[in-house]
PDB file of N, CA and C in Angstrom:
ATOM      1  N   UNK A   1      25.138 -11.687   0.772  1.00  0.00           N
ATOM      2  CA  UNK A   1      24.546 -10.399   0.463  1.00  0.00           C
ATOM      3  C   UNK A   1      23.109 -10.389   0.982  1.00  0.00           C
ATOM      4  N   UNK A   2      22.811  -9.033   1.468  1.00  0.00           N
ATOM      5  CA  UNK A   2      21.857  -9.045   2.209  1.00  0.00           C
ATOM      6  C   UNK A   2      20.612  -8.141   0.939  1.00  0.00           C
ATOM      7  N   UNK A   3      18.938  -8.614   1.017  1.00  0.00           N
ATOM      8  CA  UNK A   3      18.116  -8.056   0.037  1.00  0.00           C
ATOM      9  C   UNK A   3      17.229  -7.494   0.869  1.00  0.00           C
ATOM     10  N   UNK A   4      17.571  -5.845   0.581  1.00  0.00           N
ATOM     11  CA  UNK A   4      15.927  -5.254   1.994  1.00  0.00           C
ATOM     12  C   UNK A   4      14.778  -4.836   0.522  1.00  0.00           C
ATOM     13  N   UNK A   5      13.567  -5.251   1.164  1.00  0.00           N
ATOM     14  CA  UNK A   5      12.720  -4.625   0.011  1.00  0.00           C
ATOM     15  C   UNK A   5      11.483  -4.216   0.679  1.00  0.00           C
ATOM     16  N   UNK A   6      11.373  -2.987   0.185  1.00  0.00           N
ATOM     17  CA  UNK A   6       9.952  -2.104   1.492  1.00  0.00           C
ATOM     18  C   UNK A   6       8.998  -1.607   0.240  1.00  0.00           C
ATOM     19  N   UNK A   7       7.568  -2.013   0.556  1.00  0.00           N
ATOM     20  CA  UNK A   7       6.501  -1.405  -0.162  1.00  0.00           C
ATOM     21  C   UNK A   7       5.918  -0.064   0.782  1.00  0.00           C
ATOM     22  N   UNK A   8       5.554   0.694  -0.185  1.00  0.00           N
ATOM     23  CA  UNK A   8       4.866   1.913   0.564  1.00  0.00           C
ATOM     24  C   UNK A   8       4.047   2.204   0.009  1.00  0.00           C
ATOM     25  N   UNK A   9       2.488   2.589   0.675  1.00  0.00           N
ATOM     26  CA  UNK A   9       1.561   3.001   0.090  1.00  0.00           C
ATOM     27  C   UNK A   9       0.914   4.149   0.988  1.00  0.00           C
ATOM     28  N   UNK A  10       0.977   5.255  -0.247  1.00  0.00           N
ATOM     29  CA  UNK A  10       0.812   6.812   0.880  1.00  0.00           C
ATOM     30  C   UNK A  10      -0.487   6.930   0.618  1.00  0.00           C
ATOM     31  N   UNK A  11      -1.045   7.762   1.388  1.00  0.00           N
ATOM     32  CA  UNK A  11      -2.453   8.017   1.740  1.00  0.00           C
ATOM     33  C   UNK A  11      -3.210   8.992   0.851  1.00  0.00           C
ATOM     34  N   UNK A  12      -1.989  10.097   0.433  1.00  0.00           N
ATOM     35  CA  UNK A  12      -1.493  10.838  -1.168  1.00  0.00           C
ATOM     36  C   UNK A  12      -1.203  10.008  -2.110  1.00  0.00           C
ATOM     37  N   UNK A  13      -1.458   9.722  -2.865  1.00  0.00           N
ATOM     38  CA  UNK A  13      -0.451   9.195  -3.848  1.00  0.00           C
ATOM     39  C   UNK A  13      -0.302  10.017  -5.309  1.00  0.00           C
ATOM     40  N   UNK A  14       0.148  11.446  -5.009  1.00  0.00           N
ATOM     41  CA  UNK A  14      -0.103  12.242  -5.829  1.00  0.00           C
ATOM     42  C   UNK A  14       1.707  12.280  -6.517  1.00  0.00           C
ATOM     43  N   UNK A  15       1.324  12.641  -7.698  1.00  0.00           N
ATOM     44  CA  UNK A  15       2.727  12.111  -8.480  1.00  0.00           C
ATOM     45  C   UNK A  15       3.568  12.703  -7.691  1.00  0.00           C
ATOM     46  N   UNK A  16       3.528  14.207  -7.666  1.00  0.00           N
ATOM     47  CA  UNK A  16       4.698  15.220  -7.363  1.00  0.00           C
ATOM     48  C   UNK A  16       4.974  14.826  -6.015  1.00  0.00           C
ATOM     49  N   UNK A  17       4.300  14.442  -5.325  1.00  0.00           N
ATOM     50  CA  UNK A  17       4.936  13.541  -3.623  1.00  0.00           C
ATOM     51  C   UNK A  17       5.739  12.581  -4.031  1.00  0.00           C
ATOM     52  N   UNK A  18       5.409  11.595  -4.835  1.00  0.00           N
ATOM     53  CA  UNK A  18       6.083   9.909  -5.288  1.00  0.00           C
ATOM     54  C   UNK A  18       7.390  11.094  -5.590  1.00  0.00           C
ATOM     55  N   UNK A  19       7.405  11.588  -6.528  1.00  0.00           N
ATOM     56  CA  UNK A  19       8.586  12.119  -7.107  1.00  0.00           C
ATOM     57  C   UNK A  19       9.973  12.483  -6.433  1.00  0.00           C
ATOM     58  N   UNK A  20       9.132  12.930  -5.241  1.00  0.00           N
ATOM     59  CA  UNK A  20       9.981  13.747  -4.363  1.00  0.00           C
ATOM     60  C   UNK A  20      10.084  12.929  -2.995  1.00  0.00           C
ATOM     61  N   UNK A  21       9.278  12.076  -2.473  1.00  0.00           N
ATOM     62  CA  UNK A  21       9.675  10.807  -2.012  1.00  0.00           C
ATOM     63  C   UNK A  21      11.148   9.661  -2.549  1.00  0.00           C
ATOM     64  N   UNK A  22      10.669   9.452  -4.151  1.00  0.00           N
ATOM     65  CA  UNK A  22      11.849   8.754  -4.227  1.00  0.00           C
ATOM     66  C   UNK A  22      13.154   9.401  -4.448  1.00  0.00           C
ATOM     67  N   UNK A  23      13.694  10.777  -4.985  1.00  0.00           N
ATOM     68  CA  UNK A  23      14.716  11.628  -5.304  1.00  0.00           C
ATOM     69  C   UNK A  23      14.526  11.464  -2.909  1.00  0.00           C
ATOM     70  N   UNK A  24      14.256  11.426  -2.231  1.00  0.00           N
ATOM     71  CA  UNK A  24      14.467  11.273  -1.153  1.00  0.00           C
ATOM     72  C   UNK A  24      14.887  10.300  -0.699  1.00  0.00           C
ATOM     73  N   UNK A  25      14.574   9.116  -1.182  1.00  0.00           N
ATOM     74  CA  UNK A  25      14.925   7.519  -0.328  1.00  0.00           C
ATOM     75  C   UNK A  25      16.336   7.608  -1.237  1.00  0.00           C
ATOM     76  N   UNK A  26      16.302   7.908  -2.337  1.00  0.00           N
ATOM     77  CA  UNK A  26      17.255   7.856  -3.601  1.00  0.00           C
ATOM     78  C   UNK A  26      19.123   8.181  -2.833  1.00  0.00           C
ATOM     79  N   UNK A  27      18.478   9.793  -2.450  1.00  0.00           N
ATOM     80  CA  UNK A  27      19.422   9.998  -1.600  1.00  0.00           C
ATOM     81  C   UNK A  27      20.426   9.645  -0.791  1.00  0.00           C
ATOM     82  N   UNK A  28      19.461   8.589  -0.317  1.00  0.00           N
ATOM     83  CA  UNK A  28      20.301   7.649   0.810  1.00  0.00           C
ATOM     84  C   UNK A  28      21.507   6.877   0.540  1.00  0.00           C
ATOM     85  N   UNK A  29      21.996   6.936  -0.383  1.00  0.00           N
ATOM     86  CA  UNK A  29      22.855   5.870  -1.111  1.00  0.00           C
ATOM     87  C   UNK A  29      24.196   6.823  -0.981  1.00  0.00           C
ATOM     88  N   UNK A  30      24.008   8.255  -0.766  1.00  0.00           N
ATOM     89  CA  UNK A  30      25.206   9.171  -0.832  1.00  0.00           C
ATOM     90  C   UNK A  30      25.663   9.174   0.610  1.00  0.00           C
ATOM     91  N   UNK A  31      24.200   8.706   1.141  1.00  0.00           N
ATOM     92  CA  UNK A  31      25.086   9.260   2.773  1.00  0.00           C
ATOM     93  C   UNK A  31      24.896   8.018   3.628  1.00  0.00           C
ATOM     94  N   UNK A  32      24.663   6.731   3.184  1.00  0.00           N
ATOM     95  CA  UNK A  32      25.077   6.225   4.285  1.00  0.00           C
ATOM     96  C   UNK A  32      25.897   4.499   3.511  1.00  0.00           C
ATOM     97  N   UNK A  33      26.875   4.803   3.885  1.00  0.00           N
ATOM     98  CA  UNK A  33      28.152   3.919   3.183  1.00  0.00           C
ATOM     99  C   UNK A  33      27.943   2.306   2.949  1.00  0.00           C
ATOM    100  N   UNK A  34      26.954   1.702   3.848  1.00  0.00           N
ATOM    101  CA  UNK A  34      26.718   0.804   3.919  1.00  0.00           C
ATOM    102  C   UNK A  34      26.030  -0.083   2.994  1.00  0.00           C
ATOM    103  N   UNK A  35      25.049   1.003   2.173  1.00  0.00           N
ATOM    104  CA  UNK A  35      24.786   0.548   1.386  1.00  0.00           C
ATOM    105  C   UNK A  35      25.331   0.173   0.074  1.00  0.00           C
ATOM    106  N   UNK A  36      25.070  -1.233  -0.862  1.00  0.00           N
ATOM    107  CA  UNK A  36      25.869  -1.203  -1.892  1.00  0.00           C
ATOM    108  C   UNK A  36      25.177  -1.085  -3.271  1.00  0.00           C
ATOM    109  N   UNK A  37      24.295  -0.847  -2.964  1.00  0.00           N
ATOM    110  CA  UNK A  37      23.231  -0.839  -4.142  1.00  0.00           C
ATOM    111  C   UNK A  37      21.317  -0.393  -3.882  1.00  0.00           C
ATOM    112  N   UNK A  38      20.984   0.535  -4.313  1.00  0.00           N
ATOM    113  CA  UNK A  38      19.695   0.919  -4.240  1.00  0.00           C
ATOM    114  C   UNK A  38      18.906   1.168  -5.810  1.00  0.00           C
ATOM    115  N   UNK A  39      17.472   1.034  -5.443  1.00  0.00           N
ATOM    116  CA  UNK A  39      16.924   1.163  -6.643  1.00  0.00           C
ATOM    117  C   UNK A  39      15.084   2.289  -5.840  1.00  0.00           C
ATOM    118  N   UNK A  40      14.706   2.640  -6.484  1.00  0.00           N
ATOM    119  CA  UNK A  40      13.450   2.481  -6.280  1.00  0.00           C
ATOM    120  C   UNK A  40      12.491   2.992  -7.769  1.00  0.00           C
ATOM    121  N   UNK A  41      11.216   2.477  -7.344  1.00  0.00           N
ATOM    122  CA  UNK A  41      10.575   2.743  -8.454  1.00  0.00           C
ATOM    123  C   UNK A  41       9.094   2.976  -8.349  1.00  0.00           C
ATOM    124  N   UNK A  42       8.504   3.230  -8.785  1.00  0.00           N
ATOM    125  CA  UNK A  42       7.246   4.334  -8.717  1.00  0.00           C
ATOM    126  C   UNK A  42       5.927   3.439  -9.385  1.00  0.00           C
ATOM    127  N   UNK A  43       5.228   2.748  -9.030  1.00  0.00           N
ATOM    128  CA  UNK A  43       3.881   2.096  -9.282  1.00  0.00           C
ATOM    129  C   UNK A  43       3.273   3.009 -10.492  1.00  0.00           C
ATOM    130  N   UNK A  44       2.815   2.370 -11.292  1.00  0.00           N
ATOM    131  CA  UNK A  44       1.807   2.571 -12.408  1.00  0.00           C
ATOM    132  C   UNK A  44       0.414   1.739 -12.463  1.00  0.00           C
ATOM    133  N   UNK A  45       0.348   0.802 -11.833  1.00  0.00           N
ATOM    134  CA  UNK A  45      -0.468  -0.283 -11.793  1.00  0.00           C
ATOM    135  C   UNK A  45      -1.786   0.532 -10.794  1.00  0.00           C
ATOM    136  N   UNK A  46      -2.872   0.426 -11.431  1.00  0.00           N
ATOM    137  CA  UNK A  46      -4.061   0.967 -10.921  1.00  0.00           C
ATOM    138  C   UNK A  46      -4.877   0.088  -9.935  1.00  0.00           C
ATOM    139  N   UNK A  47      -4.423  -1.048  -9.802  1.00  0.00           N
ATOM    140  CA  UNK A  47      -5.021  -1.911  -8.655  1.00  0.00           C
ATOM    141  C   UNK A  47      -5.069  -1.708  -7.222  1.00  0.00           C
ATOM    142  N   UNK A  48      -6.283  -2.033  -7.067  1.00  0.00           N
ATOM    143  CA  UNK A  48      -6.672  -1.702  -5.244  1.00  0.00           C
ATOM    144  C   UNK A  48      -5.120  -1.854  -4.392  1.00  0.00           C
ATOM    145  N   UNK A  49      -4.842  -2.961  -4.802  1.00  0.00           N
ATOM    146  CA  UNK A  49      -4.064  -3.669  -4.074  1.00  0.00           C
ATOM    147  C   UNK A  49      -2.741  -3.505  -3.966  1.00  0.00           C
ATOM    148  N   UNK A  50      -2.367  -2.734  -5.231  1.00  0.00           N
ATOM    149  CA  UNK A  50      -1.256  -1.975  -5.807  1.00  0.00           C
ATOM    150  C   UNK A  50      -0.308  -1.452  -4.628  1.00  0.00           C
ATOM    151  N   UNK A  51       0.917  -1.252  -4.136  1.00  0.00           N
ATOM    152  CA  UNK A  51       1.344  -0.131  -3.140  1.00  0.00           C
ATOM    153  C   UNK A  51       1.976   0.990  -4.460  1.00  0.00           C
ATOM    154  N   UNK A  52       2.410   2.469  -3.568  1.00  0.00           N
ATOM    155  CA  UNK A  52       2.955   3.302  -4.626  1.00  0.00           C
ATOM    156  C   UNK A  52       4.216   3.215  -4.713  1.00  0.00           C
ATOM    157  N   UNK A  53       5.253   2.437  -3.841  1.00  0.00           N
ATOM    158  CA  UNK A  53       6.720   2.958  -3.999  1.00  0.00           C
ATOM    159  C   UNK A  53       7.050   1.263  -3.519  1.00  0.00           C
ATOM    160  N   UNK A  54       8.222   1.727  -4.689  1.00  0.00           N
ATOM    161  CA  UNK A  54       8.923  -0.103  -3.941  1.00  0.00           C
ATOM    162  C   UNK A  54      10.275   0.361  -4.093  1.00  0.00           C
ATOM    163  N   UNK A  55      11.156  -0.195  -2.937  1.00  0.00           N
ATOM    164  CA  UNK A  55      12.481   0.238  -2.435  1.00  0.00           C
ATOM    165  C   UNK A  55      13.369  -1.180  -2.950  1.00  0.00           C
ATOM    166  N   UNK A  56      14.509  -1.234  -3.347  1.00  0.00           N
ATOM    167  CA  UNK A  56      15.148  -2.118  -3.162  1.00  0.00           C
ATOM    168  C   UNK A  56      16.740  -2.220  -2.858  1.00  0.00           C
ATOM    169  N   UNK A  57      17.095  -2.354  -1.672  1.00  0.00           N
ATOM    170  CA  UNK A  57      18.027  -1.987  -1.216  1.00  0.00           C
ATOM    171  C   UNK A  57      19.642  -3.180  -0.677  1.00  0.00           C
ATOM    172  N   UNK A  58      20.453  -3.263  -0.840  1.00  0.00           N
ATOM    173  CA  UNK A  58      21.508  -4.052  -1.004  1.00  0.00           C
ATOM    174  C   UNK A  58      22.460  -3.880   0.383  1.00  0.00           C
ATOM    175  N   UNK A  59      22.718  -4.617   0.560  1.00  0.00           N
ATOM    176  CA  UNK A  59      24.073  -4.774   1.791  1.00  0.00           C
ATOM    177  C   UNK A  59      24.718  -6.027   1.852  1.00  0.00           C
ATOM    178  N   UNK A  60      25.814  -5.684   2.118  1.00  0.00           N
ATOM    179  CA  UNK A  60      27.093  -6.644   2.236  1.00  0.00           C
ATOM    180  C   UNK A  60      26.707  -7.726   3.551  1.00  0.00           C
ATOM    181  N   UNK A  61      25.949  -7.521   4.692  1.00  0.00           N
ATOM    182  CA  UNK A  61      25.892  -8.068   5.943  1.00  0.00           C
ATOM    183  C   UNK A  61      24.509  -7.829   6.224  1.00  0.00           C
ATOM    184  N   UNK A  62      24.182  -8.459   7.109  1.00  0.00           N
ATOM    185  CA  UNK A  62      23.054  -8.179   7.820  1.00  0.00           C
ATOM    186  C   UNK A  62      23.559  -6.916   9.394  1.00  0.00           C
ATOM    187  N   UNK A  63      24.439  -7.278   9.397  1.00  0.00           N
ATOM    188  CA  UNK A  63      25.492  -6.036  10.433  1.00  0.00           C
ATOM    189  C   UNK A  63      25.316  -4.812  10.173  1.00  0.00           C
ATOM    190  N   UNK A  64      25.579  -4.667   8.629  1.00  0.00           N
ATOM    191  CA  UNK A  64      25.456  -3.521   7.332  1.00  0.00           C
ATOM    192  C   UNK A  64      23.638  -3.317   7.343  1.00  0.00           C
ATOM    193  N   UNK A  65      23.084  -4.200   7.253  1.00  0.00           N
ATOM    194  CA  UNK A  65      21.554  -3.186   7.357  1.00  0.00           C
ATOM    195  C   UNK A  65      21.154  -3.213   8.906  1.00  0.00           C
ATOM    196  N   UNK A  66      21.597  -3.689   9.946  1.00  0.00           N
ATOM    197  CA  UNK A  66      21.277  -3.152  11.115  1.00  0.00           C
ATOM    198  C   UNK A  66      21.943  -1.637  10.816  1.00  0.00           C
ATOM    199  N   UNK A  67      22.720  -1.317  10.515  1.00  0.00           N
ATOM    200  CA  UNK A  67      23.871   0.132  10.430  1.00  0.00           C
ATOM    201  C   UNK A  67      22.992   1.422   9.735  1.00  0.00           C
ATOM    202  N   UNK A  68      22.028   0.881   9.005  1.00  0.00           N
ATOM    203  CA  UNK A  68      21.285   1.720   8.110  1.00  0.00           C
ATOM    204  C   UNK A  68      20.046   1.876   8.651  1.00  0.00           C
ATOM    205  N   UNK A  69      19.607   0.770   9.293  1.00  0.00           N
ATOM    206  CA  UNK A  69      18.409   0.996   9.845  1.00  0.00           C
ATOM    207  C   UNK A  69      18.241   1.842  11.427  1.00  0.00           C
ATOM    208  N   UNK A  70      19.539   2.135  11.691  1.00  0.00           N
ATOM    209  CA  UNK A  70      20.078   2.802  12.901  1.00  0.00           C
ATOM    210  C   UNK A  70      20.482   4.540  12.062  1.00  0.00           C
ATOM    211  N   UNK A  71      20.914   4.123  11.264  1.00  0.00           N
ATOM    212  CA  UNK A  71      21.289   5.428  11.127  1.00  0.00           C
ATOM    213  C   UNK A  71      20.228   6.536  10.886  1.00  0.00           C
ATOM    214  N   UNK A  72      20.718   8.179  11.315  1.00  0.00           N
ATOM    215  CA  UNK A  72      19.867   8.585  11.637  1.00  0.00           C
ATOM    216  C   UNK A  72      19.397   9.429  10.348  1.00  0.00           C
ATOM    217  N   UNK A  73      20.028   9.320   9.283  1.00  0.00           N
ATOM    218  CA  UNK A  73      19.569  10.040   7.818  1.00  0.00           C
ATOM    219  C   UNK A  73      18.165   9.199   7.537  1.00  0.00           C
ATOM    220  N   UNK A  74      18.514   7.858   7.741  1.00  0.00           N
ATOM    221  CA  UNK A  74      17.588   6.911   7.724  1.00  0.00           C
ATOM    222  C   UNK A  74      16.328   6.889   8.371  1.00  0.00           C
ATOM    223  N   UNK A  75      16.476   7.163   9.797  1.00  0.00           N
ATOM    224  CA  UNK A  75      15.520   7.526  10.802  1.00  0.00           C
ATOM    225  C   UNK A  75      15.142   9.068  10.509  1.00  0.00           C
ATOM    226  N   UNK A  76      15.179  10.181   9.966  1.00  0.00           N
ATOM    227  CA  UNK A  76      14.655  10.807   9.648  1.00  0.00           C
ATOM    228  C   UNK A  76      13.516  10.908   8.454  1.00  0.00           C
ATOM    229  N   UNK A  77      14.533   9.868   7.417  1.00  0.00           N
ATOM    230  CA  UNK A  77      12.930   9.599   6.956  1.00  0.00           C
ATOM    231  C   UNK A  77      11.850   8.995   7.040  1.00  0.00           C
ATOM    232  N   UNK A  78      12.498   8.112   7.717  1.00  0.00           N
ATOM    233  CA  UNK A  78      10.618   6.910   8.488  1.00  0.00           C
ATOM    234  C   UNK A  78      10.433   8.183   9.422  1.00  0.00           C
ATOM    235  N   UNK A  79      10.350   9.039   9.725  1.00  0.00           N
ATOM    236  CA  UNK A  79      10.033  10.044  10.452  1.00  0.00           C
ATOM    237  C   UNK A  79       8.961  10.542   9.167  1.00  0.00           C
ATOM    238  N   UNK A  80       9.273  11.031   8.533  1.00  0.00           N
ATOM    239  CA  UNK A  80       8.857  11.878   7.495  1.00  0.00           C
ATOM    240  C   UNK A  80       7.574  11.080   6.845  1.00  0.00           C
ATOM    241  N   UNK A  81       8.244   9.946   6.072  1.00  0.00           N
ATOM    242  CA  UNK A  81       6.692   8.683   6.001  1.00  0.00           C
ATOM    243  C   UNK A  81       5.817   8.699   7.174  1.00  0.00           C
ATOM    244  N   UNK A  82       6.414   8.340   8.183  1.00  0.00           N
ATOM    245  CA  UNK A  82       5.502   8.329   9.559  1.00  0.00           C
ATOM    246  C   UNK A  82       4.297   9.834   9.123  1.00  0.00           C
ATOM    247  N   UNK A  83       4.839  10.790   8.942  1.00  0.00           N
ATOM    248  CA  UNK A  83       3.821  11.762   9.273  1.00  0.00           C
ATOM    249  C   UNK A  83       2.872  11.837   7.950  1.00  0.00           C
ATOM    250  N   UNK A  84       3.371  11.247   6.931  1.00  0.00           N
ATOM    251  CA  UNK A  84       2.391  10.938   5.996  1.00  0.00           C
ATOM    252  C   UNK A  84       1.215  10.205   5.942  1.00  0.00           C
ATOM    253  N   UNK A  85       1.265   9.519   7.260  1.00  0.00           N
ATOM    254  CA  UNK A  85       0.234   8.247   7.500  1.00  0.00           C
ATOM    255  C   UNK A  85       0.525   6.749   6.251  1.00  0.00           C
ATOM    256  N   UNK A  86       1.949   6.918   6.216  1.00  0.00           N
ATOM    257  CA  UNK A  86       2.554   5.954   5.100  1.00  0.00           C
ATOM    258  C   UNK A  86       2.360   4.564   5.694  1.00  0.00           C
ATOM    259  N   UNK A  87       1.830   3.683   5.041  1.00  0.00           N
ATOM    260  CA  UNK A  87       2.300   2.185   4.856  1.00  0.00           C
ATOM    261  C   UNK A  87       2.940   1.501   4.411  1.00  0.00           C
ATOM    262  N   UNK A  88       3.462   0.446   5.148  1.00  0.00           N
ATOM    263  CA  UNK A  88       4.988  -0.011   4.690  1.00  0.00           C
ATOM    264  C   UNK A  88       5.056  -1.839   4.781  1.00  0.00           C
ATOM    265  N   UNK A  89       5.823  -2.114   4.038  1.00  0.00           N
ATOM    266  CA  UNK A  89       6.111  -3.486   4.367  1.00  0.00           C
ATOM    267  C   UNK A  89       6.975  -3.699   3.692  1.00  0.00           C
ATOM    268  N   UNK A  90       7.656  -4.897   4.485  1.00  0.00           N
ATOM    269  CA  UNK A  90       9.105  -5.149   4.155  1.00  0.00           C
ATOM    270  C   UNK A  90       9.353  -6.567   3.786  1.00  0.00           C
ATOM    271  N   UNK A  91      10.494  -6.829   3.671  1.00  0.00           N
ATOM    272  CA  UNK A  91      11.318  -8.163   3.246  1.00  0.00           C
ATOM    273  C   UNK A  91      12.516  -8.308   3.251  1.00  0.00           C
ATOM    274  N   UNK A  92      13.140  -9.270   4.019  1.00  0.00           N
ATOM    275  CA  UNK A  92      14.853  -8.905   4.075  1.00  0.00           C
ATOM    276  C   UNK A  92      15.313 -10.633   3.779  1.00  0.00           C
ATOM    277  N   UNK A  93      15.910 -10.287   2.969  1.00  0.00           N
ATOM    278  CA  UNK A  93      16.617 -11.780   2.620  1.00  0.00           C
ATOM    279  C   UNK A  93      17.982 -11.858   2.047  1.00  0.00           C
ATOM    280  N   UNK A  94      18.526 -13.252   2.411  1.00  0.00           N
ATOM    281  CA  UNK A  94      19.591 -13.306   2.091  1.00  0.00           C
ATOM    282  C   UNK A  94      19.600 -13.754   0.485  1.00  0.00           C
ATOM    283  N   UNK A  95      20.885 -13.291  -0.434  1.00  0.00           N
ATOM    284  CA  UNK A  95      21.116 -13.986  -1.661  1.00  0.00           C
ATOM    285  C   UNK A  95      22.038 -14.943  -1.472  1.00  0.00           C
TER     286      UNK A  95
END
């Protein structure tokens, strides 16, 4: 089993964006099959250092998150972060 995990820290970090950011990444779980499990969750922590959004995302293969990271529901939203001036970082590991 494959573990993707992406921090994001928007340039906004105004609730009603987070909100509607994650009911967005959230989404993803309806439309692209590959995935077997998603979570995300919304920062409270007031530290500099803090990011606002943490993703945590599941796949059967590493085949299976090349498939997602191709797909284009997917690529529309790093489109969408992109224009936010969003920061991101990731982690992909095996369990």
């Amino acid at each position: 089993m494959i573990r993707h995990v992406v921090f994001l820290k928007l340039k906004n970090s105004d609730r009603a964006l987070k909100q509607k950011l994650k009911k967005m990444i959230l989404s993803l779980k309806g439309e692209i099959g590959v995935l077997t499990n998603m979570e995300v969750g919304l920062n409270f922590s007031p530290e500099e250092r803090a990011y606002d959004i943490a993703l945590i995302a599941d796949f059967n293969s590493k085949d299976d998150l090349k498939i997602y990271a191709s797909h284009p529901v997917h690529l529309e939203l790093i489109g969408y972060l992109k224009s936010l001036d969003t920061v991101s970082k990731v982690v992909d590991y095996e369990l």
